[in-house]
N, C-alpha and C. Protein backbone atom coordinates (compact mmCIF):
# COMPACT_ATOMS: atom_id res chain seq x y z
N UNK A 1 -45.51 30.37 -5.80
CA UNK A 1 -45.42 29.04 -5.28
C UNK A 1 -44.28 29.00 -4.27
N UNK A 2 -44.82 28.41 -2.76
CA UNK A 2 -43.47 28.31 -1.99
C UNK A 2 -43.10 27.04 -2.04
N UNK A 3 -41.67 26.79 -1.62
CA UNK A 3 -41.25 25.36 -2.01
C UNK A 3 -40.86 25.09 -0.69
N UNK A 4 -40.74 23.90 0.09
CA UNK A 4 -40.10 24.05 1.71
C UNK A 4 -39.32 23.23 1.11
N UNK A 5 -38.40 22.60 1.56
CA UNK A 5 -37.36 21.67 1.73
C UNK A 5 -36.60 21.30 2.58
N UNK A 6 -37.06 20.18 2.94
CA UNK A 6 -36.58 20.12 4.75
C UNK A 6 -35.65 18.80 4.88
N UNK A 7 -34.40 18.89 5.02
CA UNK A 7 -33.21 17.66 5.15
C UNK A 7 -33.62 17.24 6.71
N UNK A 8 -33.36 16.07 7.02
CA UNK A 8 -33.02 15.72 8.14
C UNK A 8 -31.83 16.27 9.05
N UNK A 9 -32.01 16.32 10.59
CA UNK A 9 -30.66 17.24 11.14
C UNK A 9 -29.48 16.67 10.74
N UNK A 10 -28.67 17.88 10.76
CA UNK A 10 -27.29 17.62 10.69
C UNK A 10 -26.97 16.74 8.64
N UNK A 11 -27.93 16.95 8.50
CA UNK A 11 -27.32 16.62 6.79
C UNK A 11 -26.46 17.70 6.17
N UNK A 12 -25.78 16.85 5.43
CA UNK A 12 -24.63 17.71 4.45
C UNK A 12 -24.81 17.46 3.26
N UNK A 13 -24.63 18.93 2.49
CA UNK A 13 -25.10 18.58 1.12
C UNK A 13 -23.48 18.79 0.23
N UNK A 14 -23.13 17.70 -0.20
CA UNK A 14 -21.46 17.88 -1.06
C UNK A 14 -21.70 17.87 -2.48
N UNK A 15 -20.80 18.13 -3.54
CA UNK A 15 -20.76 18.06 -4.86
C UNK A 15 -20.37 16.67 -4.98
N UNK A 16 -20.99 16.14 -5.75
CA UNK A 16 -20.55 15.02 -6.56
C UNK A 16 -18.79 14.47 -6.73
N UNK A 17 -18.05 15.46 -6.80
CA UNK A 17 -16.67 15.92 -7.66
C UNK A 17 -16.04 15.65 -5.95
N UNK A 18 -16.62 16.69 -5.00
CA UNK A 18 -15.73 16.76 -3.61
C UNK A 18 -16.15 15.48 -3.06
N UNK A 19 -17.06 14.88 -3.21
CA UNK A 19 -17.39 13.48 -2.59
C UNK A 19 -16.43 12.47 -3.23
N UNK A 20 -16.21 12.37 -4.26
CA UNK A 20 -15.80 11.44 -5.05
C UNK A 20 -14.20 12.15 -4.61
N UNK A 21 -13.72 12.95 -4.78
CA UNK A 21 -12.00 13.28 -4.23
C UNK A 21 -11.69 12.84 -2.97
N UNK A 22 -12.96 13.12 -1.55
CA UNK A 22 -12.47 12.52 -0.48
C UNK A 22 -12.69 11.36 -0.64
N UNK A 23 -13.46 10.78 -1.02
CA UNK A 23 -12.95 8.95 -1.04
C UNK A 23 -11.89 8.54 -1.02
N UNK A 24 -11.12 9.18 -2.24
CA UNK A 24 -9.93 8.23 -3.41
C UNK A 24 -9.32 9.60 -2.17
N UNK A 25 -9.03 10.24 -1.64
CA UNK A 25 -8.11 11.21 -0.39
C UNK A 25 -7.77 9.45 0.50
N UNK A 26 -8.99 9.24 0.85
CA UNK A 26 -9.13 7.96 2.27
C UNK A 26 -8.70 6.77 1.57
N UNK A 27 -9.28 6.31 0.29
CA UNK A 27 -8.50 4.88 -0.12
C UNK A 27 -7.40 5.15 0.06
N UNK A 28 -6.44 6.16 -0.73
CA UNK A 28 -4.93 5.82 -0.59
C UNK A 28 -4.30 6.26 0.34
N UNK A 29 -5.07 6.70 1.99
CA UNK A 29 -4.50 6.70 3.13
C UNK A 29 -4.40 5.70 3.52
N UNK A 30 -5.84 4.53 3.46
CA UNK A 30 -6.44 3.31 3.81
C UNK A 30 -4.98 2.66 3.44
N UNK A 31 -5.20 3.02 1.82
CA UNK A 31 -3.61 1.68 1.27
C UNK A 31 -2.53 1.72 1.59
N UNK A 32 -2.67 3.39 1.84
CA UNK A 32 -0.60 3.70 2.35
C UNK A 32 -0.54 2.65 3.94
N UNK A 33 -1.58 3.31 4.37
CA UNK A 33 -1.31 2.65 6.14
C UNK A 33 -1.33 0.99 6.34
N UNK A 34 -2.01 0.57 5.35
CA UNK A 34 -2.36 -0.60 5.24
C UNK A 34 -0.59 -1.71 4.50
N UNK A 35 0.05 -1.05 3.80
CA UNK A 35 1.20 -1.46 3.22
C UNK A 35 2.12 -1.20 4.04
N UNK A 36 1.99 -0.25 4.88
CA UNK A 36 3.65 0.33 5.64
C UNK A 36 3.02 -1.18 7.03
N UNK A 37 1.98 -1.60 7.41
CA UNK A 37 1.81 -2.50 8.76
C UNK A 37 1.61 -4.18 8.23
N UNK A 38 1.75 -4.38 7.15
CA UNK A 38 1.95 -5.33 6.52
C UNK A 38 3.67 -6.19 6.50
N UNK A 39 3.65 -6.82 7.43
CA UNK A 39 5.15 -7.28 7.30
C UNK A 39 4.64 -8.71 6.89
N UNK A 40 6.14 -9.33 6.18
CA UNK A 40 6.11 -10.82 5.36
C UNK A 40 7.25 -11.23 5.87
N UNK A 41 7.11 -12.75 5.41
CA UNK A 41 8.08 -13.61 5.91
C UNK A 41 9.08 -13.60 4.73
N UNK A 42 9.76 -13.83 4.65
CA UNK A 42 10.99 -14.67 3.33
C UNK A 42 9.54 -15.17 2.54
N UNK A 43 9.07 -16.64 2.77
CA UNK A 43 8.21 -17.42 2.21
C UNK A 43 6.89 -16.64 1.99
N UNK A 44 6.50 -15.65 2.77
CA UNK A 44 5.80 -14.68 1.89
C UNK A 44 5.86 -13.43 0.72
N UNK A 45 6.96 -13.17 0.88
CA UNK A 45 7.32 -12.17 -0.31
C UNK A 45 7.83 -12.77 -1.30
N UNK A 46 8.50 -14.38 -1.44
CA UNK A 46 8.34 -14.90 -2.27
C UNK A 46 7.12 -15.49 -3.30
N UNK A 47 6.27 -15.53 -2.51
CA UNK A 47 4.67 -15.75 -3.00
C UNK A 47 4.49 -14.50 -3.52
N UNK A 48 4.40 -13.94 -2.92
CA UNK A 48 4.04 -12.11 -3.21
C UNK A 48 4.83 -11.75 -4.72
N UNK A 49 6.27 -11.97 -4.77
CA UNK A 49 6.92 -11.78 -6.19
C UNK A 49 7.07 -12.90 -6.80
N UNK A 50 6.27 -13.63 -6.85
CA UNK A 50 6.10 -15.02 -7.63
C UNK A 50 7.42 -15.65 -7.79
N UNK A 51 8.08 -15.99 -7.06
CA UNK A 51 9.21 -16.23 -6.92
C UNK A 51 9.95 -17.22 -6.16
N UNK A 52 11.10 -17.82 -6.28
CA UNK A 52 11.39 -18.85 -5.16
C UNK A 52 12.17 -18.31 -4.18
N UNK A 53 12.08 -19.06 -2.77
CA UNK A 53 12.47 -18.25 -1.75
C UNK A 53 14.05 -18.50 -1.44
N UNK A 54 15.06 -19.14 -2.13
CA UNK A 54 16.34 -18.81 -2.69
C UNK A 54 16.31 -17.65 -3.35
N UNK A 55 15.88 -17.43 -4.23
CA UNK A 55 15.92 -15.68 -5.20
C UNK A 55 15.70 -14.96 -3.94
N UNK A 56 14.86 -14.62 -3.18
CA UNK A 56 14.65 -13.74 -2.10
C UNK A 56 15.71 -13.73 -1.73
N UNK A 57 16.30 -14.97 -0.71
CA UNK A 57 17.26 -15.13 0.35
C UNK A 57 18.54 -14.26 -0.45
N UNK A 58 18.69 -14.49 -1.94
CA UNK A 58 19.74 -13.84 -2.69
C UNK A 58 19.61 -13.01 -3.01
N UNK A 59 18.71 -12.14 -2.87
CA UNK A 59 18.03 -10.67 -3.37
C UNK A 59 18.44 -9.86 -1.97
N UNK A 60 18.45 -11.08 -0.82
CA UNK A 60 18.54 -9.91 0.61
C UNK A 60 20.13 -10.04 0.86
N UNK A 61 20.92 -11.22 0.33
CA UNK A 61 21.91 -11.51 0.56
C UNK A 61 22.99 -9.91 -0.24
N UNK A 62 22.22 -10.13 -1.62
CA UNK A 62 23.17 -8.94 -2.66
C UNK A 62 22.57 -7.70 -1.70
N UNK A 63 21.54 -7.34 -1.24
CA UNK A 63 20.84 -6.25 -0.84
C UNK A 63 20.31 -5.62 -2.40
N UNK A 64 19.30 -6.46 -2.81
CA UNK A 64 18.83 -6.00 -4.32
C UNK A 64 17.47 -5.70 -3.44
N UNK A 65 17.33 -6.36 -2.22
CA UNK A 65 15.83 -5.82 -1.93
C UNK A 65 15.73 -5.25 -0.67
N UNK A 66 14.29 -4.01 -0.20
CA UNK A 66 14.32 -3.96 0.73
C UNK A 66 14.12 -4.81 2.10
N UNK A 67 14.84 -4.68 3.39
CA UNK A 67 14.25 -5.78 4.19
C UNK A 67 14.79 -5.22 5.36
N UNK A 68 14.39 -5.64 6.43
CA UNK A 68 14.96 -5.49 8.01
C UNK A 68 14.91 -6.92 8.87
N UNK A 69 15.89 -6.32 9.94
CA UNK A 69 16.57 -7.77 10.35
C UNK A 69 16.62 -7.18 11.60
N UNK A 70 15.94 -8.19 12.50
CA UNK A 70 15.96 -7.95 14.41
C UNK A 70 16.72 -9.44 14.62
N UNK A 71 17.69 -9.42 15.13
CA UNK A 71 18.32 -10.68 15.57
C UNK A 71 18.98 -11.46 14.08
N UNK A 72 18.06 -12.28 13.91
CA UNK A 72 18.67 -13.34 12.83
C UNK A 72 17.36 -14.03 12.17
N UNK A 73 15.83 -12.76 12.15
CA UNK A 73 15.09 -12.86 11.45
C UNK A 73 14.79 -11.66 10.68
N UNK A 74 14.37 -12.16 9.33
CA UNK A 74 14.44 -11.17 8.79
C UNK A 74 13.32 -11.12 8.14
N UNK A 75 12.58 -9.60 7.57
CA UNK A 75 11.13 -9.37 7.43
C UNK A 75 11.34 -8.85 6.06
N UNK A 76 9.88 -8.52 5.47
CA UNK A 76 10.11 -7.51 4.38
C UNK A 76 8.54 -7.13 4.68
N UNK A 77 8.73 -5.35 4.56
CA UNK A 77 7.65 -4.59 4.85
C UNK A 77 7.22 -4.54 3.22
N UNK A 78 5.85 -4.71 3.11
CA UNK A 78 5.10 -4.70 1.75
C UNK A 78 4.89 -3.63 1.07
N UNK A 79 4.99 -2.41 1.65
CA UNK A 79 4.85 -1.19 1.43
C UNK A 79 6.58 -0.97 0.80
N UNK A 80 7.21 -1.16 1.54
CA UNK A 80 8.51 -1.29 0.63
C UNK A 80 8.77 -2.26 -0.72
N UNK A 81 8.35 -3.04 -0.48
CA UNK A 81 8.68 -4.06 -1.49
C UNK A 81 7.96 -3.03 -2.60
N UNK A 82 6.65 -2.77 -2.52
CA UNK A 82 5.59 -2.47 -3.53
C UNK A 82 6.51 -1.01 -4.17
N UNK A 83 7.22 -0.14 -3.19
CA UNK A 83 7.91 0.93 -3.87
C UNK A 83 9.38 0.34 -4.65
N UNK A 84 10.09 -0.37 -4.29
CA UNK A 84 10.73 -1.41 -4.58
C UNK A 84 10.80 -1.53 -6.39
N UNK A 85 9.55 -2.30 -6.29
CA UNK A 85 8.67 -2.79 -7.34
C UNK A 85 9.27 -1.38 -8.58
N UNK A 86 8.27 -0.51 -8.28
CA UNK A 86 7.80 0.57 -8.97
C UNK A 86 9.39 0.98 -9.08
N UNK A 87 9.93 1.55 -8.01
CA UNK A 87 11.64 2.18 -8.55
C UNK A 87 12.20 1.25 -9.41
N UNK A 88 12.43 0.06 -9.38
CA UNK A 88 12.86 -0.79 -10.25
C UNK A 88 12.18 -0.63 -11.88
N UNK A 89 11.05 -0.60 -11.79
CA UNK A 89 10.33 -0.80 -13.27
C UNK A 89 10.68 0.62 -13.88
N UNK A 90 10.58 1.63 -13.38
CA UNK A 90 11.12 3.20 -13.90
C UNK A 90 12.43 2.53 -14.40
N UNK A 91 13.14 2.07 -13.47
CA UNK A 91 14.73 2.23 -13.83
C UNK A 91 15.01 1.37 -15.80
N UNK A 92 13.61 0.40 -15.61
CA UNK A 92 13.92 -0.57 -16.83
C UNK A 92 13.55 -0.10 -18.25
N UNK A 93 12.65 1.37 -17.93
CA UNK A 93 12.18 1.63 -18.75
C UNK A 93 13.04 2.44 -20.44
């Protein structure tokens, strides 16, 4: 018995296992790139850490949080905050 089997051009045939690794490879490029171009206001990273935006202003004042400052505004990159986050919770553990 002959069997033909004929893909359409240019098809690729992957494992299950390597398909499913490059995904979750691209989500957490997707997320890294996506957190480092994410900048917030004061009044957003207070939303963001459920929080009031005095605690912020005093979080940037002590330097308890990350943040950057052009002139006499000041930002917080989300990708920081989110590592932020995580170094802090290790430290509580």
């Amino acid at each position: 018995m002959n069997l033909k089997l004929e893909l359409p051009k240019n098809t690729v045939i992957v494992s299950q296992e390597d398909l499913r690794e490059t995904i979750q490879e691209l989500m957490l490029e997707f997320l890294e790139r996506n957190d480092k171009e994410e900048i917030m206001t004061i009044r957003e990273a207070a939303d963001y850490l459920k929080v009031s935006i005095p605690t912020i202003r005093n979080m940037i004042a002590n330097k308890e949080i990350p943040f950057f400052q052009r002139g006499q505004i000041i930002r917080l990159n989300s990708g920081d905050i989110k590592a932020w986050m995580r170094s802090t919770s290790k430290e509580h553990l």
